[in-house]
Protein backbone atom coordinates (compact mmCIF):
# COMPACT_ATOMS: atom_id res chain seq x y z
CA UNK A 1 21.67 10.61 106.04
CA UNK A 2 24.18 12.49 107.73
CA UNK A 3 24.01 13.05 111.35
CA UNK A 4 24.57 16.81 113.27
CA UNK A 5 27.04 17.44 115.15
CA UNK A 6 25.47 17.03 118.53
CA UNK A 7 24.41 13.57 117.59
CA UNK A 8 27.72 12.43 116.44
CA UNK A 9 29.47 13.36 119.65
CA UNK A 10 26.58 11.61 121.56
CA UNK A 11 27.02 8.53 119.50
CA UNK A 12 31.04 8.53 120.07
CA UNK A 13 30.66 8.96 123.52
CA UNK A 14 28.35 5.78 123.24
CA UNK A 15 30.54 3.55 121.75
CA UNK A 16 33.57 4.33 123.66
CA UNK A 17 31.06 4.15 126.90
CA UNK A 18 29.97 0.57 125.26
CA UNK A 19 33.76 -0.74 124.99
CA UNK A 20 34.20 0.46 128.48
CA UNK A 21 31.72 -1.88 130.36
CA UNK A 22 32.20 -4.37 128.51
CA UNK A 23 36.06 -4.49 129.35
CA UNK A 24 35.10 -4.29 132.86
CA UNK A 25 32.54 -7.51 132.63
CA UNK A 26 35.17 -9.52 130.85
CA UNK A 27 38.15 -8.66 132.60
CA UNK A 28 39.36 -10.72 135.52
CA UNK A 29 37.73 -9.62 138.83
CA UNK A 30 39.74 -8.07 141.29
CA UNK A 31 39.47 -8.34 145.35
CA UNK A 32 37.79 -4.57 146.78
CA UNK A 33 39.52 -3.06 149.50
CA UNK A 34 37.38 -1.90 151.85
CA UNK A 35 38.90 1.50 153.91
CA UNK A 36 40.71 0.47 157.07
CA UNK A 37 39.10 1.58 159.76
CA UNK A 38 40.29 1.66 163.70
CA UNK A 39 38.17 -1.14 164.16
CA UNK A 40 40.75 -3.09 161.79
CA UNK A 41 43.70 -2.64 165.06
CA UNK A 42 41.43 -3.99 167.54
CA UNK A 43 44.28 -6.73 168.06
CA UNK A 44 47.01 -4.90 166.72
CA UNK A 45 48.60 -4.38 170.28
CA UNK A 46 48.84 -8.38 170.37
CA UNK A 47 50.50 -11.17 168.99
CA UNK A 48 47.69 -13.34 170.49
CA UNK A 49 45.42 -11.48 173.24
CA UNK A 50 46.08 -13.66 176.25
CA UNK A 51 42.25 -13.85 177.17
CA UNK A 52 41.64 -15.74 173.93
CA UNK A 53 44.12 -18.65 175.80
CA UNK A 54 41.79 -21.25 177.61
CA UNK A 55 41.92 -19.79 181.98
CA UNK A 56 42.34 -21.72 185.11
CA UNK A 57 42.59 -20.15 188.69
CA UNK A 58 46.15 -18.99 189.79
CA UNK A 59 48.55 -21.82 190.73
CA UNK A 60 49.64 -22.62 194.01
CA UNK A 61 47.86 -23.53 196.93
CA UNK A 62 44.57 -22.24 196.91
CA UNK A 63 41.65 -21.61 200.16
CA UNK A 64 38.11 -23.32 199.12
CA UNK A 65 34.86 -22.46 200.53
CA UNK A 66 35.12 -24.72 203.72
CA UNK A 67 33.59 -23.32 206.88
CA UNK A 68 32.79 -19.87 205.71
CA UNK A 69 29.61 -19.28 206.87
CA UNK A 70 28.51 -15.76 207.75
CA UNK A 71 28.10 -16.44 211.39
CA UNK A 72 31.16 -18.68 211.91
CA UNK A 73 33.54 -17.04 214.32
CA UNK A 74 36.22 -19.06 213.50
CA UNK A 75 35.87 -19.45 209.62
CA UNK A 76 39.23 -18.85 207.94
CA UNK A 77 38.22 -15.59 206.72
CA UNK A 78 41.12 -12.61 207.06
CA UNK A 79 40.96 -9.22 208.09
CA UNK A 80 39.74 -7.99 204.61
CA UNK A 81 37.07 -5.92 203.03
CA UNK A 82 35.17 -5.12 200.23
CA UNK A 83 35.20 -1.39 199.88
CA UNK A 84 32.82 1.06 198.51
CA UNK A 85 33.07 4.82 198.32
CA UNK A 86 29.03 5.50 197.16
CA UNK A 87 25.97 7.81 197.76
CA UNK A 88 22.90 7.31 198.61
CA UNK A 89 20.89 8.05 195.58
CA UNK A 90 23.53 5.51 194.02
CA UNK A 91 21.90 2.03 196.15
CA UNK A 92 20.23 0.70 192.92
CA UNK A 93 23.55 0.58 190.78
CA UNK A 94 25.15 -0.55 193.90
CA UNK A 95 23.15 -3.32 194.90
CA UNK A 96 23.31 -4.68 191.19
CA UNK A 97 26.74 -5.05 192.01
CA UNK A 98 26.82 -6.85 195.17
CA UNK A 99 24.04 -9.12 193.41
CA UNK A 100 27.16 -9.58 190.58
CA UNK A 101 29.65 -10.50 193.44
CA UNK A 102 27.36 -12.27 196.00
CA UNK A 103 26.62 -14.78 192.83
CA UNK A 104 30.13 -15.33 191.65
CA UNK A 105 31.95 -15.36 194.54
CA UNK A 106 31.36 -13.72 198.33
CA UNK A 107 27.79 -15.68 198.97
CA UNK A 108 30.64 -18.76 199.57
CA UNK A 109 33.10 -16.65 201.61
CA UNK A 110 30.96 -14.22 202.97
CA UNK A 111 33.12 -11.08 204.05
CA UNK A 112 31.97 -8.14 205.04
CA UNK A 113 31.33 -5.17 203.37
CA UNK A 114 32.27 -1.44 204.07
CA UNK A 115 30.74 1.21 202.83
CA UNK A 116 31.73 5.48 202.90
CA UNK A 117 30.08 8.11 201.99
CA UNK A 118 30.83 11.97 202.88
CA UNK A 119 27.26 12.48 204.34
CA UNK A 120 25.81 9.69 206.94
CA UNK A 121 23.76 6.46 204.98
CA UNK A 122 19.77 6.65 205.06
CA UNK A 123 17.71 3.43 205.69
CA UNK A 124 16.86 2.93 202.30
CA UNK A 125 20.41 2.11 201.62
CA UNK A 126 21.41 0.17 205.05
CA UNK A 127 18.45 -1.90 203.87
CA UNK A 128 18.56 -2.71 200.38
CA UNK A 129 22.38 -3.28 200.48
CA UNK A 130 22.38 -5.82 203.36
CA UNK A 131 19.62 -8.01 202.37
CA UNK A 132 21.68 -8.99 199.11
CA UNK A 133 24.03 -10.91 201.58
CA UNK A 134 24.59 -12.54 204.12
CA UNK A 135 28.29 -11.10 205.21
CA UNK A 136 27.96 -8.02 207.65
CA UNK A 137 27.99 -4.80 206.36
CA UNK A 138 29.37 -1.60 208.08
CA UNK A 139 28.32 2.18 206.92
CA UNK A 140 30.87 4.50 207.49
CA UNK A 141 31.19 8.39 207.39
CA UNK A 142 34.17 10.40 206.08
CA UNK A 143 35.72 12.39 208.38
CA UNK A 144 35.23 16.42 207.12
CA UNK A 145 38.95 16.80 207.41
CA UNK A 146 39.78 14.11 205.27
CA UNK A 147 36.92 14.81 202.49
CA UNK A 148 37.09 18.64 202.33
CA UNK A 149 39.74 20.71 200.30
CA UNK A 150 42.92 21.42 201.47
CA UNK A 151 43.61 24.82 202.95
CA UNK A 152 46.15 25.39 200.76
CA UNK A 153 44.32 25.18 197.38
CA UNK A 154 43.22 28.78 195.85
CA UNK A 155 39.24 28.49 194.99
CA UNK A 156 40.37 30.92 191.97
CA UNK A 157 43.55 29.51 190.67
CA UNK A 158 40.96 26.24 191.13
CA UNK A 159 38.37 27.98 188.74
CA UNK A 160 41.03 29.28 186.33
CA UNK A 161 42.54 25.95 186.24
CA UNK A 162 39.17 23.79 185.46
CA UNK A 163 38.15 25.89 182.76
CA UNK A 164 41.63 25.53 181.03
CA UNK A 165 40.80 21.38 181.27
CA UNK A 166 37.80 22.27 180.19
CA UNK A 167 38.88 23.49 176.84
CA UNK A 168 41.03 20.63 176.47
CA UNK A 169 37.82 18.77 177.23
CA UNK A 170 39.01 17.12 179.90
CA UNK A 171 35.53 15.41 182.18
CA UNK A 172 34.60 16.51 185.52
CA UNK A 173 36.72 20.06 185.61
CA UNK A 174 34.81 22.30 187.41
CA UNK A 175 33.15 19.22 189.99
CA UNK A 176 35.21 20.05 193.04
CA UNK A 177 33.33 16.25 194.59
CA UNK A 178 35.58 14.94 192.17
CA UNK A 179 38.47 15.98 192.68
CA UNK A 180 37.63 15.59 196.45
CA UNK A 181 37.06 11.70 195.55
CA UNK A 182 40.46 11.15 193.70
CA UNK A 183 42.21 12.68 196.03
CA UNK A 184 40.60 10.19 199.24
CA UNK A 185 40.74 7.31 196.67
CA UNK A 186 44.50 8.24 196.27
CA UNK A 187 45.84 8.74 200.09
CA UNK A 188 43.16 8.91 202.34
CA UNK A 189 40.74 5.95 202.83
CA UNK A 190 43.23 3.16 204.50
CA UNK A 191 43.47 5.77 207.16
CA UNK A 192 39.41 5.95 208.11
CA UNK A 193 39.52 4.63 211.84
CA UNK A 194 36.91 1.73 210.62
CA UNK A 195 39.91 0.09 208.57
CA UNK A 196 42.08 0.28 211.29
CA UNK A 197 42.59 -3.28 211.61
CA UNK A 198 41.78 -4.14 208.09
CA UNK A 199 44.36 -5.36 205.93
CA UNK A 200 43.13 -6.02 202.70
CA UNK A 201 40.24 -5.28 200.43
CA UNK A 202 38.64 -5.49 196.90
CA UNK A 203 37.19 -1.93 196.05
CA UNK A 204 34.00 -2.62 194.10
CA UNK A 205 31.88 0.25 192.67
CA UNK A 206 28.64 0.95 191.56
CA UNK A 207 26.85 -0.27 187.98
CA UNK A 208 29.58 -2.86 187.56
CA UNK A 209 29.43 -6.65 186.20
CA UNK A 210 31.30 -9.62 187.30
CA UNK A 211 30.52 -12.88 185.09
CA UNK A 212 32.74 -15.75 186.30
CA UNK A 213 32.38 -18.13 189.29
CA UNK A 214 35.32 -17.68 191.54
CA UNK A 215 36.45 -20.94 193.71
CA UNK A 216 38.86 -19.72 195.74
CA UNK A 217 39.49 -17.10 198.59
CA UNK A 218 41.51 -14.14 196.56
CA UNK A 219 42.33 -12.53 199.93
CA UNK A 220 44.16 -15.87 201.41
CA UNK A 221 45.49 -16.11 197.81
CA UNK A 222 47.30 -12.49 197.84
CA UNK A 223 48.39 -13.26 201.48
CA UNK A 224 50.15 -16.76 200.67
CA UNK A 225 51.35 -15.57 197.67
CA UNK A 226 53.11 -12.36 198.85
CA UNK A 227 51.07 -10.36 196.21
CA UNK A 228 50.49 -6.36 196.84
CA UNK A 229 48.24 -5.52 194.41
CA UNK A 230 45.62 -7.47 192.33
CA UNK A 231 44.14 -5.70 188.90
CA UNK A 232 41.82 -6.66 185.52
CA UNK A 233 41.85 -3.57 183.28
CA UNK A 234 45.08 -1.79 182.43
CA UNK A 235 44.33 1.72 180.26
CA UNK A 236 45.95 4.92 179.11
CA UNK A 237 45.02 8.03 180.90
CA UNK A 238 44.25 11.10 179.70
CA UNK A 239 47.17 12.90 179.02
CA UNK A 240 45.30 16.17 179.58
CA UNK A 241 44.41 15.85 182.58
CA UNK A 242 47.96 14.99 184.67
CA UNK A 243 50.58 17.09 182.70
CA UNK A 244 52.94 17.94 185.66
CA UNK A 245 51.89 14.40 187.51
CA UNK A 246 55.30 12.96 186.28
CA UNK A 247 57.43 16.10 186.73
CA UNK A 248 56.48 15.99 190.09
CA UNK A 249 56.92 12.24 190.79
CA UNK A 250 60.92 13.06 188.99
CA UNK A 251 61.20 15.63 191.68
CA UNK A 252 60.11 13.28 194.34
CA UNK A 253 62.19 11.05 192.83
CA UNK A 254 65.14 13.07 193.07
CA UNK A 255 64.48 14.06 197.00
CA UNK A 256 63.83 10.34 197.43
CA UNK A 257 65.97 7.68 195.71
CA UNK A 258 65.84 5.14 198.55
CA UNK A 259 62.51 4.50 197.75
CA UNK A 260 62.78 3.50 193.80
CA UNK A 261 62.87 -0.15 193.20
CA UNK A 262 65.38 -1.31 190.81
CA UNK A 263 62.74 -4.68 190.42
CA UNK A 264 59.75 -2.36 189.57
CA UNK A 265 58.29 -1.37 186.54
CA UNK A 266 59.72 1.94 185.35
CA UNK A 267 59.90 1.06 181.76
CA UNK A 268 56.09 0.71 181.87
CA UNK A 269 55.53 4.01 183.27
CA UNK A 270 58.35 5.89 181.02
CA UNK A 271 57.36 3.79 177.80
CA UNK A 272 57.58 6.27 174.54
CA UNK A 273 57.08 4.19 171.82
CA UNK A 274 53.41 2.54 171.61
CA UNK A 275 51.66 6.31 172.07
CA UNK A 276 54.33 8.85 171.62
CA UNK A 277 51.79 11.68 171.70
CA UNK A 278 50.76 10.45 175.37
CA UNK A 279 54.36 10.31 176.64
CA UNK A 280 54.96 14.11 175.48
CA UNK A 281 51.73 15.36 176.64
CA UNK A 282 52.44 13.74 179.88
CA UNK A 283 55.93 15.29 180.00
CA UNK A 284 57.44 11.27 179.74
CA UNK A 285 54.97 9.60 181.07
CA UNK A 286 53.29 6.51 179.05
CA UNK A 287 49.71 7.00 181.29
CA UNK A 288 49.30 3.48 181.61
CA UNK A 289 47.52 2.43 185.04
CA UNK A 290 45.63 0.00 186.44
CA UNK A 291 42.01 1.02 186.06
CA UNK A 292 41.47 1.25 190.22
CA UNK A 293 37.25 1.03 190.29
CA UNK A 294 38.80 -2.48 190.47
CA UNK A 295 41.37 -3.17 192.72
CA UNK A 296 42.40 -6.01 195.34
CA UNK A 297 45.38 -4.69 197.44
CA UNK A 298 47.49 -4.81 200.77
CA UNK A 299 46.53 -1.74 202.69
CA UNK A 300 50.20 -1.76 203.64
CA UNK A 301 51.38 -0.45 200.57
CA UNK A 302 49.65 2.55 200.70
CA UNK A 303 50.62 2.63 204.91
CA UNK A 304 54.28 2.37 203.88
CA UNK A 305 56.54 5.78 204.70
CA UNK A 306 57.47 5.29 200.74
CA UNK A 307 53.83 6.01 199.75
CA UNK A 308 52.70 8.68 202.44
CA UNK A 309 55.61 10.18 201.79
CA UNK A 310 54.88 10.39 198.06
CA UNK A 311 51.43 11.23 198.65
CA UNK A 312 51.85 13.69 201.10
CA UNK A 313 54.44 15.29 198.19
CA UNK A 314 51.60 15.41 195.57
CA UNK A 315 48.93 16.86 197.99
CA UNK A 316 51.29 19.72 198.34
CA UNK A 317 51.40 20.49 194.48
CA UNK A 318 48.04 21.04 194.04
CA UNK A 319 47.27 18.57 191.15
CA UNK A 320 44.63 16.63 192.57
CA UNK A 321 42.28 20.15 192.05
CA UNK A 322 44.97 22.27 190.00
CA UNK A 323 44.54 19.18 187.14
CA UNK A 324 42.94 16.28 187.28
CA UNK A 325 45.20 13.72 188.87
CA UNK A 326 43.54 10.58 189.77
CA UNK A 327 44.06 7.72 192.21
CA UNK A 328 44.33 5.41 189.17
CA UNK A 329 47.80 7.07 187.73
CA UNK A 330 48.89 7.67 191.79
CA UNK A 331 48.60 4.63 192.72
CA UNK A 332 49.94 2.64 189.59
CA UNK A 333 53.15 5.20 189.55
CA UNK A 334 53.55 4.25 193.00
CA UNK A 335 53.25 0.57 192.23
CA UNK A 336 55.86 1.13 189.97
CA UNK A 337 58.55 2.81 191.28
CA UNK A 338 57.79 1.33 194.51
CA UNK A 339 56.90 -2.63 194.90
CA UNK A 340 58.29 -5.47 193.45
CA UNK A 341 56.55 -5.87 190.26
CA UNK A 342 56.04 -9.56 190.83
CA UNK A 343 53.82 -8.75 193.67
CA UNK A 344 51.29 -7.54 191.36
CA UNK A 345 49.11 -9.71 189.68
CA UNK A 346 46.55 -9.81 187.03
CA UNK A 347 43.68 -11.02 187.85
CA UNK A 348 42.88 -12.64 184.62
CA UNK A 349 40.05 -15.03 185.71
CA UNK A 350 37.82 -12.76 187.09
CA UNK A 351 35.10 -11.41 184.52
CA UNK A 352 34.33 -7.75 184.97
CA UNK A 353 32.98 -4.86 183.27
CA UNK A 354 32.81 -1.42 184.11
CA UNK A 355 31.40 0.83 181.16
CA UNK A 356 33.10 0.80 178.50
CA UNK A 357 35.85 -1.66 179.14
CA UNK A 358 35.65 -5.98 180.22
CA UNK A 359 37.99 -8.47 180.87
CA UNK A 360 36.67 -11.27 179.40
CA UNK A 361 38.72 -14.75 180.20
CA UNK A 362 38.13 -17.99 178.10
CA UNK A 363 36.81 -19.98 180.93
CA UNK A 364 33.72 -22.13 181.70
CA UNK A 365 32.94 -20.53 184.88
CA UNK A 366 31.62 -17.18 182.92
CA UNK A 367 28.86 -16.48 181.18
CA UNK A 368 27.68 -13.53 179.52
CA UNK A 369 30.87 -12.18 178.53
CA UNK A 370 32.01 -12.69 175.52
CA UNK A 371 36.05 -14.30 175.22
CA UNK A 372 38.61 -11.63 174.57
CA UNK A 373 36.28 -8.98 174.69
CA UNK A 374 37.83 -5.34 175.23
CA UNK A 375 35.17 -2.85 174.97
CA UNK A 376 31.58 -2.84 173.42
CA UNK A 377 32.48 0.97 172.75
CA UNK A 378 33.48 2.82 169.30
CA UNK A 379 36.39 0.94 168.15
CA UNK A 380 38.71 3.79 168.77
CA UNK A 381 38.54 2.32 172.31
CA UNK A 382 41.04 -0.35 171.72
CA UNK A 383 43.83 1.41 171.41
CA UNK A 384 43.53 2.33 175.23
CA UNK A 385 44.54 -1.17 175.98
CA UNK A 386 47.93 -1.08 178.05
CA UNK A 387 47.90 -4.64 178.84
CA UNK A 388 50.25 -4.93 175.89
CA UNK A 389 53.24 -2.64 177.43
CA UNK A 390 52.23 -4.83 181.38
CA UNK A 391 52.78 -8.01 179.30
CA UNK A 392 56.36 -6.68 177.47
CA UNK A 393 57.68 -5.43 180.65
CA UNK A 394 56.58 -7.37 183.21
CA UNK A 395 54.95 -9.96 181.85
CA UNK A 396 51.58 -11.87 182.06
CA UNK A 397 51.87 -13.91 185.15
């Protein structure tokens, strides 16, 4: 019988379709590479992650929870703080916190806190916050002149400005509270009359997480250790949002070379090689800064003529409304250029989390964080991990 044409291709196709898959079953399997994804660089910045490393408290000397009692007049507490800027319709998410804190550490030390807020507190939050402790609490009011916007910012070159961030997507544009808040985060709240006398504090904010058990006072530990600043997360900015913040530190720079440390950390803040694209958006900046919604510091820092100085120079050029320039980058430049870069130190035993970033120690004392833990975000997030550049520069001490 002879077949048609159609049916001869069809059976052709058959038997070279048949030799095909059978090559396939018998032939020697072969390993499937799945795509790399960012998720795949989640440790890419590190050797070895130094959270993954079994952690102790600091070394040294080190103040225990003797004689601390709340109403002990002659406990060894210093003249620190903890510090919240917060609104009222924010108690809820701040008492969580306090609960976090109370638990791990203050209910055995017991210092006060100090709350501010641009409008006076209501009852509601007097009440809820102090009955989570047992340390005094204060509730302060912002003076208008050091809250409202500087006379010499133009509302329309303010407008014209935020929608430009806008398009570049950069958060919070048009909010002038905001801006308002970054700029008294950056140089005015160690000059509120309360904190007068106050030399330290640990700025805590709302809807945050702290999961280890702390033994030891931190403020004694700063003071007897001659440390300035204390941090947990270390993260690239948005280059967006600060593009003439390092021009203008240069030209402050220039008008001010007294002031620039030779033992700082200037090749952390000028790195170009682990994000070139930040460092040219950020006209040679590397954005890396110590996240600030956690920070235990030496008011004296930010008292020094160095800083008000370079404070005062950055009010003047508008860029805490004209951009986005926030007390995170501010302060860490300043850190930089101007402080001894052993006198900061990372905090690496204290658990925290505020959304979408942890610092997650290997220790017994925490629970409910999970070791080495960067983010539970997408995994895009880890490449905003600066800890790597602190750790080449500085180091991890």
């Amino acid at each position: 019988m002879v077949l048609s044409r159609p049916l001869r291709a069809l059976a052709v196709l058959s038997t070279f379709l048949l030799i095909y898959l059978t090559f396939q079953i018998l032939s020697p399997s072969r390993p499937i590479d799945a795509p790399k994804g960012p998720e795949d660089d989640r440790h890419a910045n590190f050797d070895r992650d130094p959270n993954l490393d079994e952690t102790g408290e600091p070394e040294g000397p080190l103040w225990r929870a003797d004689d601390y009692a709340a109403d002990n007049p002659n406990s060894p507490r210093i003249n620190a703080t903890l510090l919240s800027l917060v609104r009222n319709n924010e108690v809820d998410g701040m008492v969580q916190s306090m609960v976090d804190l109370e638990r791990t550490w203050n209910h055995k030390f017991n210092y006060p806190w100090t709350f501010f807020n641009d409008v006076p507190f209501d009852d509601e939050f007097k009440r809820k916050t102090q009955a989570v402790t047992k340390a005094k609490c204060y509730y302060e009011t912002i003076p208008e002149e050091h809250w409202a916007i500087p006379s010499w910012i133009n509302a329309d070159l303010f407008e014209e400005s935020a929608n430009i961030l806008e398009e570049q997507k950069v958060q919070y544009a048009h909010l002038s509270s905001y801006h308002q808040m970054c700029r008294w985060n950056s140089g005015m709240f160690y000059k509120h009359p309360a904190l007068a006398n106050t030399q330290y504090y640990w700025r805590v904010e709302p809807k945050v997480h702290f999961f280890c058990a702390v033994d030891y006072d931190v403020f004694r530990y700063m003071a007897e250790h001659n440390k300035t600043y204390g941090f947990t997360i270390n993260l690239y900015d948005s280059p967006e949002s600060i593009p003439t913040l390092w021009p203008e530190t240069l030209k402050f720079m220039a008008e001010h070379p007294e002031y620039v440390r030779e033992d700082g950390a200037l090749d952390w803040l000028k790195d170009s090689e682990k994000r070139p694209e930040h460092n040219q958006k950020a006209n040679g900046y590397s954005t890396c800064h110590f996240w600030s919604n956690f920070e235990i510091a030496d008011m004296r820092f930010w008292r020094s003529q160095a800083y008000e100085d370079y404070f005062n120079h950055l009010d003047r050029a508008g860029g805490f409304f004209y951009e986005r320039w926030g007390d995170a980058p501010v302060h860490s430049i300043a850190l930089g250029l101007f402080e001894d870069a052993s006198r900061i130190h990372w905090f690496r035993d204290i658990g925290y989390q505020h959304v979408p970033y942890f610092n997650c120690p290997n220790s017994p004392k925490c629970k409910d964080c999970v070791t080495g833990k960067f983010t539970d975000g997408e995994a895009w997030l880890h490449k905003e991990d600066c800890r790597p550049l602190w750790f080449k520069y500085v180091g991890v001490g």
